[in-house]
C-alpha atoms as a PDB file:
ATOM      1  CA  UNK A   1     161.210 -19.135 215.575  1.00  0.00           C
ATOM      2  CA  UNK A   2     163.580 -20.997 213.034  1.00  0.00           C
ATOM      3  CA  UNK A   3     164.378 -23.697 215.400  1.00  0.00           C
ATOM      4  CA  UNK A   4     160.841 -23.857 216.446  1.00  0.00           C
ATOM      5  CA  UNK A   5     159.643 -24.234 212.544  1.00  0.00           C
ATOM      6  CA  UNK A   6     162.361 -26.829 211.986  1.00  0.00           C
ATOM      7  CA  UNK A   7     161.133 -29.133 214.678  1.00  0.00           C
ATOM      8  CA  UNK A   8     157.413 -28.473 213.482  1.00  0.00           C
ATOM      9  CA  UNK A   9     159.226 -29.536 209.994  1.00  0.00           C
ATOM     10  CA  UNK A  10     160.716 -32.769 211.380  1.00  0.00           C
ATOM     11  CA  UNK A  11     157.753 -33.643 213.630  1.00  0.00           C
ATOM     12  CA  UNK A  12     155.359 -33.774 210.355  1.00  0.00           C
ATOM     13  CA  UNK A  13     157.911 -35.413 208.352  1.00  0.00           C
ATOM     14  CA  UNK A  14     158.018 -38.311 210.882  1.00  0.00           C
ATOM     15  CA  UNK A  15     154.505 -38.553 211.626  1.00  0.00           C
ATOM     16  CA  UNK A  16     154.161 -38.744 207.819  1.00  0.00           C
ATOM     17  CA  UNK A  17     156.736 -41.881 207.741  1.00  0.00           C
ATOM     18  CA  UNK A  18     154.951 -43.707 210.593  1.00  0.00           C
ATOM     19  CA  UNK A  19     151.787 -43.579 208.795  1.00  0.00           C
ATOM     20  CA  UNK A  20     153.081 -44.723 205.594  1.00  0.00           C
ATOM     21  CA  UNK A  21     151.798 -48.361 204.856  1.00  0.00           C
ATOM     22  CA  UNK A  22     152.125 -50.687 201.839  1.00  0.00           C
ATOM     23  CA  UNK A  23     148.485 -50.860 200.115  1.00  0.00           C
ATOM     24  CA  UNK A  24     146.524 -53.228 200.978  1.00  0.00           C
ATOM     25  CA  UNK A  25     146.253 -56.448 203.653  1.00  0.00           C
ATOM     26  CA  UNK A  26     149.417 -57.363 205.552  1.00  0.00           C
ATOM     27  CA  UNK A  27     149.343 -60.655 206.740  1.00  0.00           C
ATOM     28  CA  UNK A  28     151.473 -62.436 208.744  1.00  0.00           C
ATOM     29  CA  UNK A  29     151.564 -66.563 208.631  1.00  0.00           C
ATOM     30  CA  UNK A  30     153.436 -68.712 210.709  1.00  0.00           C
ATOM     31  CA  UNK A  31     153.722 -71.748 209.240  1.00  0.00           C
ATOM     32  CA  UNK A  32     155.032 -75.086 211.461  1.00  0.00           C
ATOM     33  CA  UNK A  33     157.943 -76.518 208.472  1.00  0.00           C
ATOM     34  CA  UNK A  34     158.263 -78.362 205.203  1.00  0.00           C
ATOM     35  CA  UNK A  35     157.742 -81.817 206.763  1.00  0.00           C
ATOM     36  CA  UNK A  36     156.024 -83.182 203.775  1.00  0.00           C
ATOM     37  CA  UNK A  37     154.585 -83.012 200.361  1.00  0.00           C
ATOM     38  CA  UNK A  38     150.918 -82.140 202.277  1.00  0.00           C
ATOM     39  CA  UNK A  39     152.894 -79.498 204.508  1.00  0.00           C
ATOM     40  CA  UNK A  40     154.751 -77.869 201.405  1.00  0.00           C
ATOM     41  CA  UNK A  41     151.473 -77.794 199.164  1.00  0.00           C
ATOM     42  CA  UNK A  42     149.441 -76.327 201.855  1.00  0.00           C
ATOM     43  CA  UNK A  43     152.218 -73.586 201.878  1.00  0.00           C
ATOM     44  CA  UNK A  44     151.965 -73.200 198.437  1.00  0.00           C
ATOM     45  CA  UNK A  45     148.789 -73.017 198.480  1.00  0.00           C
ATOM     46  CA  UNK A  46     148.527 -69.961 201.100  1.00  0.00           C
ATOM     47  CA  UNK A  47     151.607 -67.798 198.706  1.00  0.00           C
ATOM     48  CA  UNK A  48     149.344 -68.717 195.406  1.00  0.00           C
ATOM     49  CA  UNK A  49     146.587 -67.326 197.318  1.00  0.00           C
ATOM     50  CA  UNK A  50     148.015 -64.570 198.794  1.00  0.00           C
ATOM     51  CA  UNK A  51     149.758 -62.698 195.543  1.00  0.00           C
ATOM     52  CA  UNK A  52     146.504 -63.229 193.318  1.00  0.00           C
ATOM     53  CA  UNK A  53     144.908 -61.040 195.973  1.00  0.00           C
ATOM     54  CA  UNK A  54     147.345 -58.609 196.548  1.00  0.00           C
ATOM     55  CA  UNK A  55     148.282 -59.078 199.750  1.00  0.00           C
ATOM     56  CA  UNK A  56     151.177 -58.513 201.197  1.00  0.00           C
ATOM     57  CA  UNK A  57     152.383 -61.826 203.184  1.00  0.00           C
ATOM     58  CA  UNK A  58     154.941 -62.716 205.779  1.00  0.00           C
ATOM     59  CA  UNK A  59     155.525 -65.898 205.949  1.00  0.00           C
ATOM     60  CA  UNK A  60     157.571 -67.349 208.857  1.00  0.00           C
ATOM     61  CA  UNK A  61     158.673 -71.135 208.825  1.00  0.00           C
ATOM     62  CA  UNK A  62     159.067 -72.531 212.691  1.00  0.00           C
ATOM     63  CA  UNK A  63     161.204 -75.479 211.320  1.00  0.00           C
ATOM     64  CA  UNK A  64     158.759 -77.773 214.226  1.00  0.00           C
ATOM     65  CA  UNK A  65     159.458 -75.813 216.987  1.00  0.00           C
ATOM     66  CA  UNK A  66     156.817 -73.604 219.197  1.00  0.00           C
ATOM     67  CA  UNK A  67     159.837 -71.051 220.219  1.00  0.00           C
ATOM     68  CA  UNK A  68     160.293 -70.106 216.710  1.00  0.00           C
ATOM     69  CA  UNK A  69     156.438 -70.003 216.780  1.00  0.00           C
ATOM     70  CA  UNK A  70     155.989 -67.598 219.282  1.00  0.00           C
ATOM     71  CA  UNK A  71     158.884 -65.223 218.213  1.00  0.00           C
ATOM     72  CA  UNK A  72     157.280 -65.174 214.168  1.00  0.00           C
ATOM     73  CA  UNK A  73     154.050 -63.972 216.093  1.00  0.00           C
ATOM     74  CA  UNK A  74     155.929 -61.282 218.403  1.00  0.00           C
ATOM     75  CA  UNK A  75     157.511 -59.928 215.111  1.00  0.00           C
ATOM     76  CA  UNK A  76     154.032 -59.520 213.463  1.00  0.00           C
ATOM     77  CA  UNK A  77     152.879 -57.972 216.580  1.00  0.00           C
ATOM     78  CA  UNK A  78     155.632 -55.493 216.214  1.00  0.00           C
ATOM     79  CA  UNK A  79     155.445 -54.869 212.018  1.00  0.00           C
ATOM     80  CA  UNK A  80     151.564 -54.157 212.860  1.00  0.00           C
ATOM     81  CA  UNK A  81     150.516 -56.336 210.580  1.00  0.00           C
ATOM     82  CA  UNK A  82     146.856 -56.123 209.659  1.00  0.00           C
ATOM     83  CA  UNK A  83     145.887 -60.197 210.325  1.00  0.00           C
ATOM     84  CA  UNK A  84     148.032 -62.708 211.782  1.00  0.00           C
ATOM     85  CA  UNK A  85     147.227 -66.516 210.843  1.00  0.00           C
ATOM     86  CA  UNK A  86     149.185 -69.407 212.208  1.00  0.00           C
ATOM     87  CA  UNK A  87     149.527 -73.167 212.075  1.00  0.00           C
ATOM     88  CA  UNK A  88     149.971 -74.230 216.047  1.00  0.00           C
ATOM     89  CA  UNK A  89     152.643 -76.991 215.808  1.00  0.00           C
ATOM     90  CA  UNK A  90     150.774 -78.061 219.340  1.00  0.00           C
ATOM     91  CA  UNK A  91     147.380 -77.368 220.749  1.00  0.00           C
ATOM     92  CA  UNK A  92     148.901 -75.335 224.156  1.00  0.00           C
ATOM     93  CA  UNK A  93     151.175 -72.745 225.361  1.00  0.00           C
ATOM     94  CA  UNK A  94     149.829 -69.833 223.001  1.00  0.00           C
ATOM     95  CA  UNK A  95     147.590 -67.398 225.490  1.00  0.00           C
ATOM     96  CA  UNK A  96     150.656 -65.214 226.283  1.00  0.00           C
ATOM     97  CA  UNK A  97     150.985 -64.642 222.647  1.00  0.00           C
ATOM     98  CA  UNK A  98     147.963 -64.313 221.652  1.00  0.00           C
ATOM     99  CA  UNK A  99     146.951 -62.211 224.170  1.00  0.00           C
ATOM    100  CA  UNK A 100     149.553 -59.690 223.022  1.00  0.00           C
ATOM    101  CA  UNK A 101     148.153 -59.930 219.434  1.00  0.00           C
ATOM    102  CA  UNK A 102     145.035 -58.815 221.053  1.00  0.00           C
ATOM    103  CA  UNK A 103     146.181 -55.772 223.123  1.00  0.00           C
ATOM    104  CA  UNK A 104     147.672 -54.427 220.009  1.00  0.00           C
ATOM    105  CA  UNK A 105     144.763 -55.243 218.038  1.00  0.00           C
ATOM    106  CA  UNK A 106     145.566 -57.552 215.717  1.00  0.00           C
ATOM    107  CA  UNK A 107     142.892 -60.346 214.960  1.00  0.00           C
ATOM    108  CA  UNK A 108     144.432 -63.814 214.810  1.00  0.00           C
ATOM    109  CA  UNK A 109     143.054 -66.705 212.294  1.00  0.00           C
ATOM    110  CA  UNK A 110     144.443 -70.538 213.534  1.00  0.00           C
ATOM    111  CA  UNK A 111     144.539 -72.833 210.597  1.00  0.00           C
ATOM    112  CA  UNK A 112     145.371 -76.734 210.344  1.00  0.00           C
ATOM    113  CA  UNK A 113     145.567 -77.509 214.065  1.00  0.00           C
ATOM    114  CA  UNK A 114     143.407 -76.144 216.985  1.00  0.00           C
ATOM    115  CA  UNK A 115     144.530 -75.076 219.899  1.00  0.00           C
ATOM    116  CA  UNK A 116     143.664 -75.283 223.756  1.00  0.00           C
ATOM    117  CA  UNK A 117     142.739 -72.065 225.419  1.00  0.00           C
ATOM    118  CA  UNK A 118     140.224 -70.836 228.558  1.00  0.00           C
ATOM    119  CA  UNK A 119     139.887 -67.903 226.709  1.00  0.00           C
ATOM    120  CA  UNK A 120     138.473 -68.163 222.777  1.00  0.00           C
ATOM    121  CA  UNK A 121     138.414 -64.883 222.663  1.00  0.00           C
ATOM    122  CA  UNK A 122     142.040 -64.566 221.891  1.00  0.00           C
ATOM    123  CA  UNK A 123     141.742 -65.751 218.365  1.00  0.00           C
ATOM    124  CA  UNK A 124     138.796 -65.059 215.557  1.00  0.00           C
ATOM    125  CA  UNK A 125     138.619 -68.477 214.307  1.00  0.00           C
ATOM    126  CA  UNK A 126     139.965 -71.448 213.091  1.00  0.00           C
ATOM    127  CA  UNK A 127     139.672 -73.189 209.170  1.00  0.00           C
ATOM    128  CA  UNK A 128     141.011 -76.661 208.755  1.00  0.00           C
ATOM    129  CA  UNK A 129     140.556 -80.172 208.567  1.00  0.00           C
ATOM    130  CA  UNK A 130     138.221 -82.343 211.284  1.00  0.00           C
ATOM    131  CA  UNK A 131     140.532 -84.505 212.498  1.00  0.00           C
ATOM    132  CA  UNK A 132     138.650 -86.370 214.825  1.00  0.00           C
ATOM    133  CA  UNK A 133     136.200 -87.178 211.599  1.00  0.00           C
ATOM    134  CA  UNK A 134     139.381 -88.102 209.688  1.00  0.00           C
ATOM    135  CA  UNK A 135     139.813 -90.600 212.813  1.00  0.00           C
ATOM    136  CA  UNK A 136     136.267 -91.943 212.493  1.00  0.00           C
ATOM    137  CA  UNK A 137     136.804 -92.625 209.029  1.00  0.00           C
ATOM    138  CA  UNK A 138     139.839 -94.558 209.909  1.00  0.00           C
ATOM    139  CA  UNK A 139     137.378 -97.054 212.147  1.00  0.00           C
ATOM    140  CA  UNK A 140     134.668 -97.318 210.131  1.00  0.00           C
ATOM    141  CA  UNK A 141     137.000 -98.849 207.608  1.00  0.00           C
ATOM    142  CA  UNK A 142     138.406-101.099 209.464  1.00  0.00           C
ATOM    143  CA  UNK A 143     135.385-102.392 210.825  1.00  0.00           C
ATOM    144  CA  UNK A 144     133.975-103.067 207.446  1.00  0.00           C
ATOM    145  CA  UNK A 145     137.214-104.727 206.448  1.00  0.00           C
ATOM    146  CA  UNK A 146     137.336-107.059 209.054  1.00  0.00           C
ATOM    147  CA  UNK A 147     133.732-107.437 209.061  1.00  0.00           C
ATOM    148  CA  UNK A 148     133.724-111.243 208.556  1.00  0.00           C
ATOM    149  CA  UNK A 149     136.706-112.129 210.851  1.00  0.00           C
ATOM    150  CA  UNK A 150     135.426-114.296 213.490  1.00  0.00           C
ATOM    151  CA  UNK A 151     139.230-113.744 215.615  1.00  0.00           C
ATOM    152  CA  UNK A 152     140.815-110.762 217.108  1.00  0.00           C
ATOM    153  CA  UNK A 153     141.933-108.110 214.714  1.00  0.00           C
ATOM    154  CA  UNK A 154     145.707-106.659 216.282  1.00  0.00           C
ATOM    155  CA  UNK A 155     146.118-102.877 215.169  1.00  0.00           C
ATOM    156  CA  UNK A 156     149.322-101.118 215.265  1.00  0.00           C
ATOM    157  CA  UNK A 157     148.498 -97.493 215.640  1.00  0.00           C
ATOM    158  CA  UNK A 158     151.559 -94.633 214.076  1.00  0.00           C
ATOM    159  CA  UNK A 159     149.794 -90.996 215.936  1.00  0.00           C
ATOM    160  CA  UNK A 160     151.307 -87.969 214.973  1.00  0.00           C
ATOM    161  CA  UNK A 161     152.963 -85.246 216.931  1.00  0.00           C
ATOM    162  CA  UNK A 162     152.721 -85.525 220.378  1.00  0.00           C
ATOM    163  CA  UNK A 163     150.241 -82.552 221.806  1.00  0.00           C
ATOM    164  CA  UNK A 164     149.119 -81.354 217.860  1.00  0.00           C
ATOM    165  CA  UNK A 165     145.528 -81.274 217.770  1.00  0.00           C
ATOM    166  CA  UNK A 166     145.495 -84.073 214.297  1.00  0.00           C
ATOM    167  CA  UNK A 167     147.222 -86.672 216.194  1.00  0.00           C
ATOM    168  CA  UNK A 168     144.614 -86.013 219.676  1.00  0.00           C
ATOM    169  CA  UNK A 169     141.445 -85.939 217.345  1.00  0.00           C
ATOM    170  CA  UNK A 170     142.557 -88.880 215.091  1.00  0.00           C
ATOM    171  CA  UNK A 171     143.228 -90.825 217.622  1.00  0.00           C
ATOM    172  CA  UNK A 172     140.129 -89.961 219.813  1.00  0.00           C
ATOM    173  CA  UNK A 173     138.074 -90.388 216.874  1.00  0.00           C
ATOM    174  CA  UNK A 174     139.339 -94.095 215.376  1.00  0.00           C
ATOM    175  CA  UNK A 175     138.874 -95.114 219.490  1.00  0.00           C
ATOM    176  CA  UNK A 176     135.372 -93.185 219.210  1.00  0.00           C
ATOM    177  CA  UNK A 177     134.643 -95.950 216.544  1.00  0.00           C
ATOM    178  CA  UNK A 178     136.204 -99.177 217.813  1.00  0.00           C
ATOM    179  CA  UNK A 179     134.980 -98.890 221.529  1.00  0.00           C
ATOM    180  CA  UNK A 180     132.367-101.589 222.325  1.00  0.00           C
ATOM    181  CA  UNK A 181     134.026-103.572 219.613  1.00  0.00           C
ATOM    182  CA  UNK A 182     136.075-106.067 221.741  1.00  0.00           C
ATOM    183  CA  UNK A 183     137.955-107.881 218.628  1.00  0.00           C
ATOM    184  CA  UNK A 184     139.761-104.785 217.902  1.00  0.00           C
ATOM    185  CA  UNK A 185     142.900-104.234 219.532  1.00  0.00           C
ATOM    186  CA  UNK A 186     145.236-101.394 219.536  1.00  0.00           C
ATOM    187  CA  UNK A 187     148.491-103.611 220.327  1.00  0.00           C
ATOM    188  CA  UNK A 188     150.554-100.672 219.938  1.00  0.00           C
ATOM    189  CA  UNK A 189     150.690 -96.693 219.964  1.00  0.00           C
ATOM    190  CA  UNK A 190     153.427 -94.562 219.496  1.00  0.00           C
ATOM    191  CA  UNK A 191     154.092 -91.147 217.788  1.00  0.00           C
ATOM    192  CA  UNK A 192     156.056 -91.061 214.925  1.00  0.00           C
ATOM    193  CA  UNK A 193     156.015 -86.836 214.672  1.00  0.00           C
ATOM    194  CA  UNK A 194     154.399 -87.045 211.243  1.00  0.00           C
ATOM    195  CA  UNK A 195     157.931 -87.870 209.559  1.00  0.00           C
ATOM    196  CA  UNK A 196     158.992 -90.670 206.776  1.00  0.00           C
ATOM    197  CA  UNK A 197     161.862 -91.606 208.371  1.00  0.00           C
ATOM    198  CA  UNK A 198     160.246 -91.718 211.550  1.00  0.00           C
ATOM    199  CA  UNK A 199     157.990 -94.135 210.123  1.00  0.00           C
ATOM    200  CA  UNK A 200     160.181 -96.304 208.481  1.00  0.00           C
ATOM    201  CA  UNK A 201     162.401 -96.778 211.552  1.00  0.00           C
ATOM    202  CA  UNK A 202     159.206 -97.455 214.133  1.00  0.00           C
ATOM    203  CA  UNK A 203     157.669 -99.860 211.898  1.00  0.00           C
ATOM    204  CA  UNK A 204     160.270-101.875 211.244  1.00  0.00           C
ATOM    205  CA  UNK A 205     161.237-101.613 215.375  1.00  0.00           C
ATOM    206  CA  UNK A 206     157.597-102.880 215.708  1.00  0.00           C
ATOM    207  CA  UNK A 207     157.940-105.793 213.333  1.00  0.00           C
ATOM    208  CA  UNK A 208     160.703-107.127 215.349  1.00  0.00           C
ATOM    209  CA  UNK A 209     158.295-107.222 218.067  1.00  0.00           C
ATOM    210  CA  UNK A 210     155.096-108.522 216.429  1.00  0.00           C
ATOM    211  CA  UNK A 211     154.649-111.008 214.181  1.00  0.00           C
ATOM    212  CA  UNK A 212     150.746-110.982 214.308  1.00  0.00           C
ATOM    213  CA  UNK A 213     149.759-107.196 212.980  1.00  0.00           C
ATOM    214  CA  UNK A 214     146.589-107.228 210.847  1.00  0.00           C
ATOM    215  CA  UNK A 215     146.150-103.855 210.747  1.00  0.00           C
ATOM    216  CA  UNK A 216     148.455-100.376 210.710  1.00  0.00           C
ATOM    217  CA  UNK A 217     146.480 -96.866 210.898  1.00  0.00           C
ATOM    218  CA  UNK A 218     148.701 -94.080 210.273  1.00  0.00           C
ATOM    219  CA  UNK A 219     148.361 -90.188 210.953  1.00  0.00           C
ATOM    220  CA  UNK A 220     149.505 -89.219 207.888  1.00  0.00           C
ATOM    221  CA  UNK A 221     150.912 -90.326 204.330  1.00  0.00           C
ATOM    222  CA  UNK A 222     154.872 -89.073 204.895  1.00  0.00           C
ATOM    223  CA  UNK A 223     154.617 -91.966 207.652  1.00  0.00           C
ATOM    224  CA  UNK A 224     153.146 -94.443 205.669  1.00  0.00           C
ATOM    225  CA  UNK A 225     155.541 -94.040 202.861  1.00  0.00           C
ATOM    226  CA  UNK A 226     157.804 -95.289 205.492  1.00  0.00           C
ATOM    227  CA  UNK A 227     156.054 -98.049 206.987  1.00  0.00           C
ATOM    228  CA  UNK A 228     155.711 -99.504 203.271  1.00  0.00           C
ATOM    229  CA  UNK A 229     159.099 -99.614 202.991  1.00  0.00           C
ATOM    230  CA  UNK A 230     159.750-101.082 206.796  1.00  0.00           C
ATOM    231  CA  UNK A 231     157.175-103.984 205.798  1.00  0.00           C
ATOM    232  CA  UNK A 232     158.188-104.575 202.108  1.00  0.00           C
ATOM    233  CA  UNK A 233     162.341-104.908 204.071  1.00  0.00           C
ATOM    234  CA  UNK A 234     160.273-107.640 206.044  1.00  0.00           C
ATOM    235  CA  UNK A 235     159.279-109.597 203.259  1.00  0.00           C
ATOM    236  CA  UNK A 236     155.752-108.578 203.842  1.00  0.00           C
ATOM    237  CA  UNK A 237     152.672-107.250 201.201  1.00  0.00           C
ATOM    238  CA  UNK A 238     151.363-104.353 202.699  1.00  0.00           C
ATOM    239  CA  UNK A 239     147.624-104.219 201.804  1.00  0.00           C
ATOM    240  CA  UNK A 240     147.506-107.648 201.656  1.00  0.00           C
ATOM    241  CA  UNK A 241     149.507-109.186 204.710  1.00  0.00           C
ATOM    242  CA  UNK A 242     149.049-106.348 206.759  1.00  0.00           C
ATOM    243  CA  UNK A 243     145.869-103.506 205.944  1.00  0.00           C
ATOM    244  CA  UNK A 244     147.133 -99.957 205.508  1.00  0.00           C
ATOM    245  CA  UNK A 245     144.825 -96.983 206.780  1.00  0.00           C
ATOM    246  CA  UNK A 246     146.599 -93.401 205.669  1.00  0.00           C
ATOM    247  CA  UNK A 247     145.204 -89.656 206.339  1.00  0.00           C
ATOM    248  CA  UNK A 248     146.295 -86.899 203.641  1.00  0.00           C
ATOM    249  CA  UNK A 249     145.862 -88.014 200.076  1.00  0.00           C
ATOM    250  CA  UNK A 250     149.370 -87.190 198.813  1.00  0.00           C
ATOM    251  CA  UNK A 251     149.473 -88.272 195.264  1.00  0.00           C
ATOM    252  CA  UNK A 252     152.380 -91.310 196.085  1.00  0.00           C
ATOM    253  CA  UNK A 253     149.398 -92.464 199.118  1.00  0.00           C
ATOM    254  CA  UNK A 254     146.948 -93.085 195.954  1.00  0.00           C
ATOM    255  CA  UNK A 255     149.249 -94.036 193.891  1.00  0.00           C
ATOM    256  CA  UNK A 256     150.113 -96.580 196.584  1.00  0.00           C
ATOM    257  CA  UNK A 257     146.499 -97.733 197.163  1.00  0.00           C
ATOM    258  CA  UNK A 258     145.496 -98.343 193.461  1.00  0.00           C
ATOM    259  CA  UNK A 259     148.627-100.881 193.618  1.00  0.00           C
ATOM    260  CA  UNK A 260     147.273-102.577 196.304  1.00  0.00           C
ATOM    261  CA  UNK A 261     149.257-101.799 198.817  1.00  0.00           C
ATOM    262  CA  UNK A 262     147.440 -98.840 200.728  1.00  0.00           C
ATOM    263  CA  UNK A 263     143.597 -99.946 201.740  1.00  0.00           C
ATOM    264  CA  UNK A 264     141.776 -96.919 202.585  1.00  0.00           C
ATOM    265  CA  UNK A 265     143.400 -93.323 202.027  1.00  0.00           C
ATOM    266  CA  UNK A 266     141.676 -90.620 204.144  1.00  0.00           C
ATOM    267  CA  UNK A 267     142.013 -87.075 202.362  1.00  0.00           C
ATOM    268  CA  UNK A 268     143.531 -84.050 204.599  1.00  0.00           C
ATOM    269  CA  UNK A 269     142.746 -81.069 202.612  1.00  0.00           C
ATOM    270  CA  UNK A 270     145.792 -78.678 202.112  1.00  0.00           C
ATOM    271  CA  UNK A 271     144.775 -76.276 199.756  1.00  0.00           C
ATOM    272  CA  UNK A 272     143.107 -73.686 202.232  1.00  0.00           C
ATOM    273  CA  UNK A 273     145.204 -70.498 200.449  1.00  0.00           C
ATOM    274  CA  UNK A 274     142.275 -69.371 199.528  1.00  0.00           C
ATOM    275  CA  UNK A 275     140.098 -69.465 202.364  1.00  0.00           C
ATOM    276  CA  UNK A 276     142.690 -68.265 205.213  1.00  0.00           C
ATOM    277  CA  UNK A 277     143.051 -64.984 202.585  1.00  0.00           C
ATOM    278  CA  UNK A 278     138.712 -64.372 202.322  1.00  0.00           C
ATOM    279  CA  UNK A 279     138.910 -64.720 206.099  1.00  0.00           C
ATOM    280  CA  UNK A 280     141.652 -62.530 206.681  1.00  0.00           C
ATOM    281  CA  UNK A 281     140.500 -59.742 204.787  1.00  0.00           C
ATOM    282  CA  UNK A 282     136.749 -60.042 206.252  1.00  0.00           C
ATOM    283  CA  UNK A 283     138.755 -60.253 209.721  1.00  0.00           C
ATOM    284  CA  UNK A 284     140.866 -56.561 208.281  1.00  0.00           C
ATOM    285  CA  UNK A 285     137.470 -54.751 207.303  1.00  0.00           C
ATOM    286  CA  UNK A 286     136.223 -55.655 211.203  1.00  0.00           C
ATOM    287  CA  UNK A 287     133.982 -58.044 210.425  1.00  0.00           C
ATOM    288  CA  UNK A 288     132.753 -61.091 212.411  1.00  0.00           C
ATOM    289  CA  UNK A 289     133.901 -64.900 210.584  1.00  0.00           C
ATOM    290  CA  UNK A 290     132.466 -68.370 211.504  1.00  0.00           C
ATOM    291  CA  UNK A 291     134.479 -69.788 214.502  1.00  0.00           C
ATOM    292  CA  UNK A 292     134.925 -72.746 213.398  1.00  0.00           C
ATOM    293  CA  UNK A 293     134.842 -73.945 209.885  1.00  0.00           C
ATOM    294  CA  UNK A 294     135.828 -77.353 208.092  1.00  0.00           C
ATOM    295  CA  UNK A 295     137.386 -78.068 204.780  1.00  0.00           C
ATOM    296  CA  UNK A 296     135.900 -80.363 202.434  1.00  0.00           C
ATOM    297  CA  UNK A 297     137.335 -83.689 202.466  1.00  0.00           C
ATOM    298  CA  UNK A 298     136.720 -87.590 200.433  1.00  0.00           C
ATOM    299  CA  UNK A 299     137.839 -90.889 201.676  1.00  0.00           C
ATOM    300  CA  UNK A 300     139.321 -93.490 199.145  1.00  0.00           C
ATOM    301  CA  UNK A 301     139.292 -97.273 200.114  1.00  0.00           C
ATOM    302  CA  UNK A 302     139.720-100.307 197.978  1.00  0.00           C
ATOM    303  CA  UNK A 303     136.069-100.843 196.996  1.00  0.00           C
ATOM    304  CA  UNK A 304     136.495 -97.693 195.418  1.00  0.00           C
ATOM    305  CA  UNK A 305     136.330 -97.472 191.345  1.00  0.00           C
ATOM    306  CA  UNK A 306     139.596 -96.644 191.616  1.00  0.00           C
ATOM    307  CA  UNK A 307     140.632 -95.240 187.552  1.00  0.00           C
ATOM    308  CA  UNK A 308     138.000 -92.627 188.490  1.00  0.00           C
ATOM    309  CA  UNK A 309     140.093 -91.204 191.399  1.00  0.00           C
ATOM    310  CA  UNK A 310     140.496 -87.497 191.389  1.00  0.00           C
ATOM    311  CA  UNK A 311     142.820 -86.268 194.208  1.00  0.00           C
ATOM    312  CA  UNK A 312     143.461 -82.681 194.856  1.00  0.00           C
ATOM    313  CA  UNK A 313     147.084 -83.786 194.273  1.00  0.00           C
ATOM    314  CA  UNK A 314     150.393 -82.921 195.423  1.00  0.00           C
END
C-alpha cells in the first residue's frame, strides 16, 4: 500500500508539472534574418508588440536559410506553443511542416511573404505587404516619367530573392503594368537576394555592360543603397542620368530621394508587431481571422511636396 501511495504521489506530481504553463499567449516567430534596416525594424516591431501585451515570444532568426526555418517551427511544435507565426524566406517547401503544426494543433499565422501550398488549410492566414501592388506602383511611375519620350526607355530590373513571394509579385506586377507598352524594355533581370552589397557589386557588373540604362527598379532599399554607390563610382547622377525606383521606405531611401537621387520610393510597411499579436491571440481563443489581409502602404515620387514627407521611419 506504501509503494502503491508513493506512485499515486509521483503520478500527480508529474501530471501537475506537465500542465504547468507560463500565463498567457506563447508565441513562436520565425523570423528569415537581419538583412536590413526594414528586416530589423519589422523585428522590432513584433518584440515591442509582443511584451506590451504580455505575451510570451520565441523568436527564432533563420539567418536566410529555409533549414533553419523548418527546424525553429519543429521546436515550437514540440514547446506547444499556443500560435506559431513565421516569415517564409521562400514561397515553397513548407506543407510537411505545417502539416505537423496542424496535427498537434497549433494554428499558424504567415507574415511578410506568402507561400505556395495545395492545401490553405495548413495555415490561418497571412498579414503583410501586396507586393504585386508594390510592383504596379513601380510601372505606373515609370510610365508617367517617361511619358513624353518619343525613344525606347532601357530598364535594368534588381528582383529580390529568388522563389520569395516580394520578388515573384513585384516583378509580376511592374510587367502587369508595362505589357502592351512596347518602348519599355527590361534589358536586364537578375536577383540581387535583397542585400547592399549584392547591389552594389551587380550594378556596377551591369554598368560595364550597358552604357544606355534609363531606368533601374529595385526590390528593395538595402539594394538601392548599393546601386547608388555602383553608379555615383561610374561617374553617373542617379536620379538624374539614370531614374531610381525603390520598394521599402527606409529613412536613408527618402533621404536619398529628397536629394534627388532616388525618383519614386515605394513604402513596404514593417511595423506589423501589432497586428501579427491581435491575430495571434484571436487565432489562441479559437477564433476565425481574415485570410488574407494587407498593410497600409504610401508611395513617394519626385512630384511629391517633398518637406511634408512623413515616413514610418527606420
Amino acid at each position: 500500500m506504501a509503494v502503491l501511495f508513493c506512485l499515486l504521489l509521483s503520478a500527480c506530481d508529474g501530471s501537475r508539472k506537465k500542465e504547468e504553463k507560463p500565463e498567457g499567449l506563447i508565441l513562436g516567430f520565425s523570423q528569415i534574418g537581419a538583412e536590413s534596416a526594414w528586416r530589423k525594424c519589422n523585428s522590432l516591431s513584433i518584440k515591442e508588440a509582443a511584451e506590451s501585451r504580455g505575451v510570451q515570444l520565441l523568436f527564432e532568426n533563420a539567418e536566410q536559410k529555409q533549414e533553419n526555418q523548418i527546424k525553429a517551427l519543429r521546436s515550437f511544435i514540440v514547446y506547444q506553443v499556443d500560435v506559431i507565426a513565421f516569415v517564409p524566406i521562400v514561397a515553397g517547401g513548407w506543407d510537411n511542416i505545417l502539416k505537423e503544426a496542424k496535427d498537434a494543433g497549433i494554428p499558424v499565422l504567415i507574415t511578410d511573404r506568402k507561400i505556395e501550398t495545395n492545401d490553405p488549410s495548413l495555415f490561418a492566414g497571412f498579414i503583410g505587404t501586396d507586393s504585386r501592388q508594390e510592383g504596379r506602383e513601380a510601372g505606373l511611375f515609370l510610365l508617367r516619367k517617361f511619358s513624353s519620350r518619343k525613344s525606347p526607355v532601357r530598364i535594368v530590373e534588381i528582383s529580390g530573392t529568388e522563389g520569395s513571394s516580394p520578388a515573384i509579385g513585384r516583378a509580376e506586377g511592374f510587367r502587369e503594368i508595362l505589357e502592351g507598352h512596347d518602348d519599355f524594355q527590361i534589358i536586364h533581370s537578375v536577383s540581387g537576394d535583397f542585400l547592399r552589397s549584392k547591389g552594389y557589386e551587380l550594378m556596377r557588373d551591369i554598368l560595364k555592360r550597358y552604357d544606355d540604362i534609363n531606368a533601374v527598379y529595385s526590390h528593395n532599399d538595402g539594394m538601392t543603397l548599393g546601386i547608388l554607390e555602383a553608379i555615383k563610382e561610374k561617374g553617373l547622377s542617379p536620379g538624374k542620368d539614370i531614374v531610381i525606383i525603390t520598394i521599402d521606405a527606409e529613412q536613408a531611401a527618402i533621404d536619398a530621394l529628397q536629394r534627388g537621387e532616388v525618383n519614386c520610393v515605394i513604402e513596404c510597411n514593417p511595423k506589423t508587431g501589432p497586428d501579427i499579436i491581435d491575430l495571434a491571440e484571436k487565432l489562441a481563443r479559437g477564433e476565425s481571422i481574415p485570410p488574407l489581409q494587407h498593410v497600409q502602404e504610401q508611395v513617394f515620387t519626385e512630384y511629391d511636396d517633398l518637406s511634408g514627407i512623413e515616413p514610418r521611419g527606420y
